[in-house]
N, C-alpha and C. Protein backbone atom coordinates (compact mmCIF):
# COMPACT_ATOMS: atom_id res chain seq x y z
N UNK A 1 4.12 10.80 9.80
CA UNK A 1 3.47 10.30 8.61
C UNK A 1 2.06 10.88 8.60
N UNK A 2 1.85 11.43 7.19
CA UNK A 2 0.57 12.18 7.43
C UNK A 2 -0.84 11.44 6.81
N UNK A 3 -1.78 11.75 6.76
CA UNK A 3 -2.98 10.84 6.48
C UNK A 3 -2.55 10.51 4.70
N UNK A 4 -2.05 12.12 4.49
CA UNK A 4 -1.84 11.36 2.71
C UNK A 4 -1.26 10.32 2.41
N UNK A 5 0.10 9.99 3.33
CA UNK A 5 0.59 9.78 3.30
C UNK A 5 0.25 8.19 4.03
N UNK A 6 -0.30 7.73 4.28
CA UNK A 6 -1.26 6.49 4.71
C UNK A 6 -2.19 6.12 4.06
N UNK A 7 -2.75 7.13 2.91
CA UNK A 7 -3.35 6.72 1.95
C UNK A 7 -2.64 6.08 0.80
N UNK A 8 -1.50 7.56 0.52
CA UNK A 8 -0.99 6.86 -0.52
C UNK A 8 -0.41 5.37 -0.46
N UNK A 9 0.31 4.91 0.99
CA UNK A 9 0.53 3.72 0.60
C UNK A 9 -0.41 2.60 0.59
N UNK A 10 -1.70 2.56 1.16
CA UNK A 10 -2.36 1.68 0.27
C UNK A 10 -3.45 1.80 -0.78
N UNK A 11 -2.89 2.82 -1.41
CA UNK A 11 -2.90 2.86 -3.18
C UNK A 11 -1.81 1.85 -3.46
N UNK A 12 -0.16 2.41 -3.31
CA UNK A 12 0.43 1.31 -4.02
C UNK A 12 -0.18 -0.38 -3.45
N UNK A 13 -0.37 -0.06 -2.53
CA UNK A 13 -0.55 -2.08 -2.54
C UNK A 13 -1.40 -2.43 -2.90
N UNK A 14 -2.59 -1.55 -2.57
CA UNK A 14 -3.79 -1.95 -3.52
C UNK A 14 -3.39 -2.42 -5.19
N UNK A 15 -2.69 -1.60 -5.68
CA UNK A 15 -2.44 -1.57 -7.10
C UNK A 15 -1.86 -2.81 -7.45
N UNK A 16 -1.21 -3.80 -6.25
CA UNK A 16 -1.07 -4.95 -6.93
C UNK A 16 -1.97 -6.14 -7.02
N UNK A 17 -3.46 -5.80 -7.10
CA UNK A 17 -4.67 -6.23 -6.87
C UNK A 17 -4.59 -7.47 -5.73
N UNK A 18 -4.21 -6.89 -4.63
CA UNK A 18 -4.60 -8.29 -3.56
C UNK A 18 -5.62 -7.92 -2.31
N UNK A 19 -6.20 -9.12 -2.14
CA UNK A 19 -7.78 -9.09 -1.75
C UNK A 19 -7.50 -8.03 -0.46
N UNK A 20 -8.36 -6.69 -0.25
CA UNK A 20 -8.05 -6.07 0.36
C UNK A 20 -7.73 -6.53 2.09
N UNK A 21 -6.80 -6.19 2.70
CA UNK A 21 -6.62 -6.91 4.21
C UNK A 21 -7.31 -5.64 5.13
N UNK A 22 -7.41 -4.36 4.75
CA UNK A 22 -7.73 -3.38 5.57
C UNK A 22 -9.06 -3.09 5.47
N UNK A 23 -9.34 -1.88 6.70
CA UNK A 23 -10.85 -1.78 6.96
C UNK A 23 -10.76 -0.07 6.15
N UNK A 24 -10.87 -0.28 4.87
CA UNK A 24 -10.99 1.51 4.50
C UNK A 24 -12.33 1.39 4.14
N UNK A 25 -12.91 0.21 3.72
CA UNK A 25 -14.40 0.65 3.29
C UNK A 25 -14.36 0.48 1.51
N UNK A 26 -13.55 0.44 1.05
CA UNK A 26 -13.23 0.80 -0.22
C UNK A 26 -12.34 -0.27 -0.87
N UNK A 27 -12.32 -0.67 -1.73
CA UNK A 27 -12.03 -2.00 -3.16
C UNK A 27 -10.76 -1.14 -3.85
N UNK A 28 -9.87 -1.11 -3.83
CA UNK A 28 -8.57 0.09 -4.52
C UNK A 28 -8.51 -0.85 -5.29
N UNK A 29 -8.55 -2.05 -5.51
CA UNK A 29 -7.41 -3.07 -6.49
C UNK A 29 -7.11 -2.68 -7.84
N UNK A 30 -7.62 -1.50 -8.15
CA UNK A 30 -6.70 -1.12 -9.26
C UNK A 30 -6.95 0.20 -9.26
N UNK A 31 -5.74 1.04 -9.08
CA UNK A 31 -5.74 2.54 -9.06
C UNK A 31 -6.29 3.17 -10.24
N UNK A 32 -7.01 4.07 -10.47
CA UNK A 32 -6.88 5.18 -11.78
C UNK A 32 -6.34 6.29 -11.21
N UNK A 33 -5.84 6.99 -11.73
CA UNK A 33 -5.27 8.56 -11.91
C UNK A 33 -5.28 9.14 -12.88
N UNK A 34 -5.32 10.47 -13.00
CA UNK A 34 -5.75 11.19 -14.58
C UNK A 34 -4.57 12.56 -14.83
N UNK A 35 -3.14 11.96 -14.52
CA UNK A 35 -2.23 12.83 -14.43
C UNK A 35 -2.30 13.61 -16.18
N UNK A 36 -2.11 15.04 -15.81
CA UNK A 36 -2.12 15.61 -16.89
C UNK A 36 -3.04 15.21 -17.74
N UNK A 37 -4.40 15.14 -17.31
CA UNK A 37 -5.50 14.49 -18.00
C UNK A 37 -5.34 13.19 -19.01
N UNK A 38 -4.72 12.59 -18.73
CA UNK A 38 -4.06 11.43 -18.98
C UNK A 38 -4.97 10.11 -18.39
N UNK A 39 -5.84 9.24 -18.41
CA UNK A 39 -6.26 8.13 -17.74
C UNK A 39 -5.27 6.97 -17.74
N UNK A 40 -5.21 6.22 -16.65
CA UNK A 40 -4.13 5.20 -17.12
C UNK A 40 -4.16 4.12 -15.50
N UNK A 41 -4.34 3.22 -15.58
CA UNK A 41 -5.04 1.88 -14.97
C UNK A 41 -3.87 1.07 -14.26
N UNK A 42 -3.49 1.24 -13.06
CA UNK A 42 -2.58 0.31 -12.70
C UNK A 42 -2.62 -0.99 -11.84
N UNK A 43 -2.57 -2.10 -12.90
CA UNK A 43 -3.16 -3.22 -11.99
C UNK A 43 -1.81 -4.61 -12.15
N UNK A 44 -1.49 -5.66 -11.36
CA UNK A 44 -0.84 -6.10 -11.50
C UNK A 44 -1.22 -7.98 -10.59
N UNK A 45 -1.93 -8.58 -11.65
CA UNK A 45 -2.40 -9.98 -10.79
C UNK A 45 -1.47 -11.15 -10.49
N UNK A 46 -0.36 -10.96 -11.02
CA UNK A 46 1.17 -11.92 -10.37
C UNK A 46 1.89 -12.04 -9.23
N UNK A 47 2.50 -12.69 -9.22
CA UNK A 47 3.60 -12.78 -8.09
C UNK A 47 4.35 -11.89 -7.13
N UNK A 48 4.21 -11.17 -6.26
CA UNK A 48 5.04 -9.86 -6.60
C UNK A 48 6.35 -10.51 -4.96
N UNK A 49 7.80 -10.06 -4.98
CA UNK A 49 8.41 -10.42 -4.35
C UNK A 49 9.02 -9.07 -3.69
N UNK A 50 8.97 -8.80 -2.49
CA UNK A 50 9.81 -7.81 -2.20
C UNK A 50 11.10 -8.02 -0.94
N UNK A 51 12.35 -7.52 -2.01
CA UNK A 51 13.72 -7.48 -1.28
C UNK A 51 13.71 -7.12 0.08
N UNK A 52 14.20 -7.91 1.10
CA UNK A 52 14.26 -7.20 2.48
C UNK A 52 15.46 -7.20 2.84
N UNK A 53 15.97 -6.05 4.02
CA UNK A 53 17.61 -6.96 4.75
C UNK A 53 17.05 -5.79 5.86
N UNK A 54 17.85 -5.75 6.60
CA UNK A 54 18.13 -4.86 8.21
C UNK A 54 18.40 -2.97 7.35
N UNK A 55 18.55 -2.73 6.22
CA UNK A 55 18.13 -1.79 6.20
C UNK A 55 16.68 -1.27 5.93
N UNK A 56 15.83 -2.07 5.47
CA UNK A 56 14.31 -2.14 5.44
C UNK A 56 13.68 -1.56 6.87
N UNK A 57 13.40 -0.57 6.22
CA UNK A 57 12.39 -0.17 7.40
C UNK A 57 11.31 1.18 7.22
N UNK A 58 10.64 1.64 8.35
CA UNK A 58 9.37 2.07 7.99
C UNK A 58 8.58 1.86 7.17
N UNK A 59 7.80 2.07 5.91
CA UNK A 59 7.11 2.11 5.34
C UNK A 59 7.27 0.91 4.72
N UNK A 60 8.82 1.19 4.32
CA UNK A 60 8.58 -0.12 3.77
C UNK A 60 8.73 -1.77 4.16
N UNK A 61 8.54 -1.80 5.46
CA UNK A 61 8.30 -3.29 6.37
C UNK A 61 7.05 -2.84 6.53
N UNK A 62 6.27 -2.01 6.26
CA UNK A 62 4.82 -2.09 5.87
C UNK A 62 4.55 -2.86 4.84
N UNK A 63 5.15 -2.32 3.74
CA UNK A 63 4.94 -2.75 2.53
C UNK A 63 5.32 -4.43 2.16
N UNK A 64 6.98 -4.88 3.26
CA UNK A 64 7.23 -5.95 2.96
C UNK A 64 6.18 -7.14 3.99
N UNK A 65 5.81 -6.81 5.05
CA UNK A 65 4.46 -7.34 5.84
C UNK A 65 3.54 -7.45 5.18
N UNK A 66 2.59 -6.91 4.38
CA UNK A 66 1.66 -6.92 3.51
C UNK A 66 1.68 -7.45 2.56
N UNK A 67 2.84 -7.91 1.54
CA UNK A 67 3.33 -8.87 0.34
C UNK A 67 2.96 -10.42 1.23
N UNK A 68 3.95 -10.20 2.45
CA UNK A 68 3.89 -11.47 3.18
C UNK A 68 2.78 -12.27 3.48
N UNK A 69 1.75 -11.51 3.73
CA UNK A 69 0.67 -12.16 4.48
C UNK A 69 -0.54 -12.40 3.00
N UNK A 70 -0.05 -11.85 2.13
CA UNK A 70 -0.75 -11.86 0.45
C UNK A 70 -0.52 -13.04 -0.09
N UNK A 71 -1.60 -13.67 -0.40
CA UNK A 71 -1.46 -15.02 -1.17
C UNK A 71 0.00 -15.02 -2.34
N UNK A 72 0.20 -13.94 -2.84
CA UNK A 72 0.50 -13.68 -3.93
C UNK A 72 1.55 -13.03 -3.92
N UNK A 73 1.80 -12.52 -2.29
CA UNK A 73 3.55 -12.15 -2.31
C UNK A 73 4.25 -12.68 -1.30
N UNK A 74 5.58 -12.49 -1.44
CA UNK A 74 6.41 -13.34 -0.63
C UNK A 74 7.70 -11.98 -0.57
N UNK A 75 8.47 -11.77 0.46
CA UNK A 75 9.73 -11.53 0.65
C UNK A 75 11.01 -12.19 0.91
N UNK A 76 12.09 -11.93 0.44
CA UNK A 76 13.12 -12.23 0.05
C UNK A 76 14.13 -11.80 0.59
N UNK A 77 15.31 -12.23 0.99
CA UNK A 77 16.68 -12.22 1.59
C UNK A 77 17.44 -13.01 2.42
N UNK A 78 18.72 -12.13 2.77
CA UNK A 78 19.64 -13.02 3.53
C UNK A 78 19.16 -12.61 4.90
N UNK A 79 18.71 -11.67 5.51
CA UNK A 79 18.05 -11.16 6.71
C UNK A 79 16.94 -10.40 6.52
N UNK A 80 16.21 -10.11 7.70
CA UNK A 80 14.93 -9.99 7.59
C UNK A 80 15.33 -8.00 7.84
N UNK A 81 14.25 -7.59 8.26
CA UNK A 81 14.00 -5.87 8.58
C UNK A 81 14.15 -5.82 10.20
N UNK A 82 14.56 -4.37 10.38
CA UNK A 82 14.92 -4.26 11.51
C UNK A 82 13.96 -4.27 12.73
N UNK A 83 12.97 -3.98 12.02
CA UNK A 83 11.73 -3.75 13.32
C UNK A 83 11.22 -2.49 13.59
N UNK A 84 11.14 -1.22 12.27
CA UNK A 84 11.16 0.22 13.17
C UNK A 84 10.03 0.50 12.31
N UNK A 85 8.68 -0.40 12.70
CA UNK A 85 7.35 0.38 11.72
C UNK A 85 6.95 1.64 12.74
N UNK A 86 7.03 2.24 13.15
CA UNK A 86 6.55 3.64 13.68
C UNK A 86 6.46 4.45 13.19
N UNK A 87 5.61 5.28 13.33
CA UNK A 87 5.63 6.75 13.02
C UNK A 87 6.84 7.73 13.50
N UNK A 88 7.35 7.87 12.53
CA UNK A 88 8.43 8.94 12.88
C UNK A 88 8.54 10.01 12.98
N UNK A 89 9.29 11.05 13.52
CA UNK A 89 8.94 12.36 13.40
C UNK A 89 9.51 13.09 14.48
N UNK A 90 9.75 12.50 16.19
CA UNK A 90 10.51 12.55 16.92
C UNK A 90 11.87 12.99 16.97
N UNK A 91 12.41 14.07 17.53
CA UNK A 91 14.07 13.97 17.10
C UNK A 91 14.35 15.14 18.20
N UNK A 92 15.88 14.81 19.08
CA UNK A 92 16.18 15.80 20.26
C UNK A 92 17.63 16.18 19.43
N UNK A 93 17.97 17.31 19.43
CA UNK A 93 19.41 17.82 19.00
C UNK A 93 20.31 18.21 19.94
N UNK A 94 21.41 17.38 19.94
CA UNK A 94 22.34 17.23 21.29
C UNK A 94 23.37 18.15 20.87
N UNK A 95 24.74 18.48 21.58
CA UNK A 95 25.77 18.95 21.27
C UNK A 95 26.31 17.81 20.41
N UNK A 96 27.59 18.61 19.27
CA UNK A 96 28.29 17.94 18.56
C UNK A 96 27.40 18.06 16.85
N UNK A 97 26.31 18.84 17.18
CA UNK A 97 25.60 18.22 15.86
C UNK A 97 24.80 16.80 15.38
N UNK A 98 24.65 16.19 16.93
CA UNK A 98 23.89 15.09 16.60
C UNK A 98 22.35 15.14 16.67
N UNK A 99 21.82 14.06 16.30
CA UNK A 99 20.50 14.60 15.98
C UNK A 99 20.14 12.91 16.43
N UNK A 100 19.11 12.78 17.83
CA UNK A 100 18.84 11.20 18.11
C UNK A 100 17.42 11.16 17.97
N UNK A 101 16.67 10.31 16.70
CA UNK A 101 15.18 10.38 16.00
C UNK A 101 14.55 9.32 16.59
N UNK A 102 13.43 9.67 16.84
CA UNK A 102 12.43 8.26 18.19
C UNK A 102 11.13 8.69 16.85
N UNK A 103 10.65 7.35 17.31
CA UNK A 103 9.29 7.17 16.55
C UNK A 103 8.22 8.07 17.99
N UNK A 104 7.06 8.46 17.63
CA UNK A 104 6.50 9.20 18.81
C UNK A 104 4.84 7.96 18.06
N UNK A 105 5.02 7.00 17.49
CA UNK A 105 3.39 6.33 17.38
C UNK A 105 4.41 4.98 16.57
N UNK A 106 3.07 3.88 17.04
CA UNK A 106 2.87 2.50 16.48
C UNK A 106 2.29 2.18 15.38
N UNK A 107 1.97 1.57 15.03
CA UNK A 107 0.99 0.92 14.01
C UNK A 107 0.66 -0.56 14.84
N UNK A 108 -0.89 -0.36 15.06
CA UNK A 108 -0.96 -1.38 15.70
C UNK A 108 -2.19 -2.31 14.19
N UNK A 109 -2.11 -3.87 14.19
CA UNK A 109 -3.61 -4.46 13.72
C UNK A 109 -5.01 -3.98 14.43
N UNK A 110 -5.99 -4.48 13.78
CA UNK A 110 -7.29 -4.21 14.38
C UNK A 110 -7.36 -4.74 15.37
N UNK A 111 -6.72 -5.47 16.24
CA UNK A 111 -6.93 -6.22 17.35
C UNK A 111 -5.79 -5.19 18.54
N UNK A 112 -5.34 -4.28 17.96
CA UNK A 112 -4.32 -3.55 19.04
C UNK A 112 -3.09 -3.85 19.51
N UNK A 113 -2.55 -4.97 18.67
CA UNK A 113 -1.31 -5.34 18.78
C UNK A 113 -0.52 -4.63 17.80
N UNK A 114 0.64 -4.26 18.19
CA UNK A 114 1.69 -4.03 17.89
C UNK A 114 2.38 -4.77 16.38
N UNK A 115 2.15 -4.45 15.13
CA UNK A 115 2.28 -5.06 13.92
C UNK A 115 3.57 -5.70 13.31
N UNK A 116 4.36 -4.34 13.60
CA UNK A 116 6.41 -5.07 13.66
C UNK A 116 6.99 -4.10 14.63
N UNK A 117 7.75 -5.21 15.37
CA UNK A 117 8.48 -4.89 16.37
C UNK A 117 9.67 -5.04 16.36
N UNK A 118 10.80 -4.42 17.10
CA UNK A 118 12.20 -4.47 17.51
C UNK A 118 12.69 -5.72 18.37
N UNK A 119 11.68 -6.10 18.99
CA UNK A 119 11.66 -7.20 20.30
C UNK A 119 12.75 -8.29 19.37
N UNK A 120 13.77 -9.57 19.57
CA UNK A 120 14.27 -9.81 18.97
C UNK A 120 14.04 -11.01 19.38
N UNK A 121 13.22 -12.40 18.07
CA UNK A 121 12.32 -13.27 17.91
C UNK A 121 11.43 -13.26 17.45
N UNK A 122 11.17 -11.86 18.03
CA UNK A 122 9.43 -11.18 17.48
C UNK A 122 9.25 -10.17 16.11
N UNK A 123 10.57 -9.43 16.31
CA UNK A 123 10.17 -8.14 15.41
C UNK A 123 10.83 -8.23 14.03
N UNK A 124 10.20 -7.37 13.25
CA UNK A 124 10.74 -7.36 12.46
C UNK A 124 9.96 -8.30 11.27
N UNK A 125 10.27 -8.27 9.68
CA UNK A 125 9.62 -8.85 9.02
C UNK A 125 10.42 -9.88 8.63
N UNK A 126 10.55 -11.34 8.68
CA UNK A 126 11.50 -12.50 8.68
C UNK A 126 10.76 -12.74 6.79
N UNK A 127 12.32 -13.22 5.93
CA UNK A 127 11.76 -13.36 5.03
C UNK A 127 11.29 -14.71 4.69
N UNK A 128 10.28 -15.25 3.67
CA UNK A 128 9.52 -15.82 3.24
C UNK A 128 10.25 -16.62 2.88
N UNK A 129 11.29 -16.09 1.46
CA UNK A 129 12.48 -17.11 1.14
C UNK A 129 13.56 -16.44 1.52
N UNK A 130 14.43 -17.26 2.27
CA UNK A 130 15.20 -16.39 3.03
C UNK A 130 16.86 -17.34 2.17
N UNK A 131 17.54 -16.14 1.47
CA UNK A 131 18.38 -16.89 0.39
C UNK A 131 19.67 -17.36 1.44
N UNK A 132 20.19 -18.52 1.18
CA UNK A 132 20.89 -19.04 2.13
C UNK A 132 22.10 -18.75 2.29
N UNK A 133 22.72 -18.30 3.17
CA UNK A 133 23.94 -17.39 3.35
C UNK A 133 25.40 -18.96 3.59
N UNK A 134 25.02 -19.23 2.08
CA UNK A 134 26.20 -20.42 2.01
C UNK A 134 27.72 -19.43 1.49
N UNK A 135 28.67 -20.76 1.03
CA UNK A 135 30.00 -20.08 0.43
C UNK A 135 30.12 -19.31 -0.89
N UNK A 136 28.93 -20.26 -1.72
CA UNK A 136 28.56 -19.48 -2.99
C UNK A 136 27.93 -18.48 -3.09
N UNK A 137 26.88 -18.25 -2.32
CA UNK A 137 26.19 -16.79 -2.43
C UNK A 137 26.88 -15.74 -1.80
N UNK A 138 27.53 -16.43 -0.35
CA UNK A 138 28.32 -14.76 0.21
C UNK A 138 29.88 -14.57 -0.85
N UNK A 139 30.03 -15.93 -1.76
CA UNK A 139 31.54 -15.36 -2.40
C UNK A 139 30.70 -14.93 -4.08
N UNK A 140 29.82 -14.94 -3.96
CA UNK A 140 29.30 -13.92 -5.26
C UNK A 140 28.66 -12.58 -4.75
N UNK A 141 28.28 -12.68 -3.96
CA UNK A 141 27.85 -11.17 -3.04
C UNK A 141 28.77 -10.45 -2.63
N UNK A 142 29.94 -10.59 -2.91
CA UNK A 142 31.16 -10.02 -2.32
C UNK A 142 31.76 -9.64 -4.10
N UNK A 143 32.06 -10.23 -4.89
CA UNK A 143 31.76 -9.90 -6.12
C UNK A 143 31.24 -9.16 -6.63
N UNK A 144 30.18 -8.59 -6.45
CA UNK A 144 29.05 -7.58 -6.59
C UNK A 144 27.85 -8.25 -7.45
N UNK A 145 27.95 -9.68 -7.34
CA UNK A 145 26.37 -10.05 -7.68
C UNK A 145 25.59 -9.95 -6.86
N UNK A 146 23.88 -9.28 -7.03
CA UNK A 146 22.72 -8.85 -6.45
C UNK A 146 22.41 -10.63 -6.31
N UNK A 147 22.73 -11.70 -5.57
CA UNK A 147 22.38 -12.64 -5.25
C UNK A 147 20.66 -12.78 -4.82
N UNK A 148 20.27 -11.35 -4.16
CA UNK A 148 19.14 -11.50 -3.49
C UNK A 148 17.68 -11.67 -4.62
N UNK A 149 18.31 -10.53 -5.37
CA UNK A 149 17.49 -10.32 -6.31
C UNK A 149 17.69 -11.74 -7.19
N UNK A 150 18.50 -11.94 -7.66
CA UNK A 150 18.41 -13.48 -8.75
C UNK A 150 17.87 -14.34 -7.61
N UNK A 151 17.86 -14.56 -6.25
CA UNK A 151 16.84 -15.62 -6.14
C UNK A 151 15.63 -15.17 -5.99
N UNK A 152 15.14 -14.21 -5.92
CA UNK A 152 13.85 -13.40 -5.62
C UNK A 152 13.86 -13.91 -7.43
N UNK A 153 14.41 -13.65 -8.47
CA UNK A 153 14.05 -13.75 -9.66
C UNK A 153 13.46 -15.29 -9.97
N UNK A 154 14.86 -15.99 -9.45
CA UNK A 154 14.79 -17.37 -10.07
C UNK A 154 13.49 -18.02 -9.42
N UNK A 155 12.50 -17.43 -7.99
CA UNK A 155 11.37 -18.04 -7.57
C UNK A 155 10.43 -17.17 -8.59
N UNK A 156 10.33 -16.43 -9.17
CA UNK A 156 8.92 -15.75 -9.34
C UNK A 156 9.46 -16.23 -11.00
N UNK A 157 10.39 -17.06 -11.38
CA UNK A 157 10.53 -17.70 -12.89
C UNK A 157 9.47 -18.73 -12.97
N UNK A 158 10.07 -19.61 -11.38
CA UNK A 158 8.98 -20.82 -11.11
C UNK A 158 7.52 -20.74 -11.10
N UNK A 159 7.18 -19.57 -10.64
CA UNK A 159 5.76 -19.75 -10.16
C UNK A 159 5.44 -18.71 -11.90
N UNK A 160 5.93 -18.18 -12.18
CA UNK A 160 5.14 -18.09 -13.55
C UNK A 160 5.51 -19.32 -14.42
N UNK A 161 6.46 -20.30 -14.46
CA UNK A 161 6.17 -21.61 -15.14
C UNK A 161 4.85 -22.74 -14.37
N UNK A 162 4.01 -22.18 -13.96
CA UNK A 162 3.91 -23.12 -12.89
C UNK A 162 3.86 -24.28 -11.73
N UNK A 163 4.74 -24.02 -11.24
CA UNK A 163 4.97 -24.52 -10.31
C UNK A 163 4.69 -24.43 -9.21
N UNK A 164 3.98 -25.77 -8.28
CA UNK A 164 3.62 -25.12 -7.34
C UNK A 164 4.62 -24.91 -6.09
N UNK A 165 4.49 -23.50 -5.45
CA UNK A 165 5.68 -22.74 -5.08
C UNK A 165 5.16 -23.33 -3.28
N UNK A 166 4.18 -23.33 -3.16
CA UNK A 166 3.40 -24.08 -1.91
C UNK A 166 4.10 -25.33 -1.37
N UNK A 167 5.17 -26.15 -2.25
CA UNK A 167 5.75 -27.70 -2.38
C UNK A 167 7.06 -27.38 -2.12
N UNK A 168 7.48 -26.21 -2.50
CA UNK A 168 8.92 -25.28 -1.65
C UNK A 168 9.25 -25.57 -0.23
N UNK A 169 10.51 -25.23 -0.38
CA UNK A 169 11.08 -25.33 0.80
C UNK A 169 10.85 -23.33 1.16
N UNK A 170 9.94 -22.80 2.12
CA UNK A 170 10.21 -21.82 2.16
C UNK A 170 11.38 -21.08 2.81
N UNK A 171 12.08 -21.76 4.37
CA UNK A 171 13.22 -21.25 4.86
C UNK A 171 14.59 -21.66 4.80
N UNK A 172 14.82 -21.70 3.69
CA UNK A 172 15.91 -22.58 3.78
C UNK A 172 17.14 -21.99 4.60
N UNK A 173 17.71 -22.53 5.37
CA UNK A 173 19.02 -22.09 5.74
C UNK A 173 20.48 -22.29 4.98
């Protein structure tokens, strides 16, 4: 992952104006860009919810960690992310055509800990509302209803009716 590429992602999070958590020195909460000399303002002061499950990973268990710890976002699912925030880039090529990819760096907080981990208890980003893996949701998920998403919907209905979402049950099983 390259520095642009650590910038660019907190542009996007910046862009959903929440109070900055990092040390860049700098206020992003609302991007400009002037594509094709074009000005155009991307700011977003609501709810924002992001989908997680065990395929979530890198960047974006950055991205779903950072919603989490945001007044203003929350993540969503039947399972949480796997645990693989590292820098990637690592990879040995064996016989057969296989190819086995290792992260070669961490992402640690300002304090030097280790941010999401694999460790199992520990790692990984656990969701916020975590939709409950009853008979109705796994026999409509098998159906091909996006269950995750309609409850990720049906909470961010509530909190724009207001409601306070704080009086929730956040884990339900």
């Amino acid at each position: 992952m390259g520095i642009d590429t650590v910038q660019e992602f907190f542009r996007i999070i910046d862009s959903f104006n929440f109070p900055p958590w990092h040390e860049t020195g700098t206020d992003l909460s609302c991007v400009e860009n002037l594509p094709s000399g074009t000005s155009w303002t991307v700011c977003h002061d609501g709810h924002v919810v992001a989908l997680i499950n065990l395929g979530t990973k890198s960047s974006g268990e950055g991205i779903a960690s950072s919603l989490s710890r945001s007044p203003r976002g929350s993540t969503a699912g039947f399972l949480g992310t796997n645990g693989s925030f590292g820098v990637a880039g690592g990879e040995i090529i064996i016989p057969g055509g296989y190819i086995i990819r290792y992260p070669f760096g961490r992402s640690l907080d300002r304090n030097g800990q280790v941010q999401i981990d694999s460790r199992p208890g520990e790692g990984g980003v656990t969701p916020d509302l975590r939709v409950p893996r009853n008979v109705e949701n796994i026999l409509a998920f098998t159906e091909g209803i996006d269950i995750e998403l309609k409850y990720a919907a049906d909470h961010l209905n509530r909190v724009t009716a207001g409601v306070n979402i704080n009086d929730e049950p956040q884990m339900v099983q």
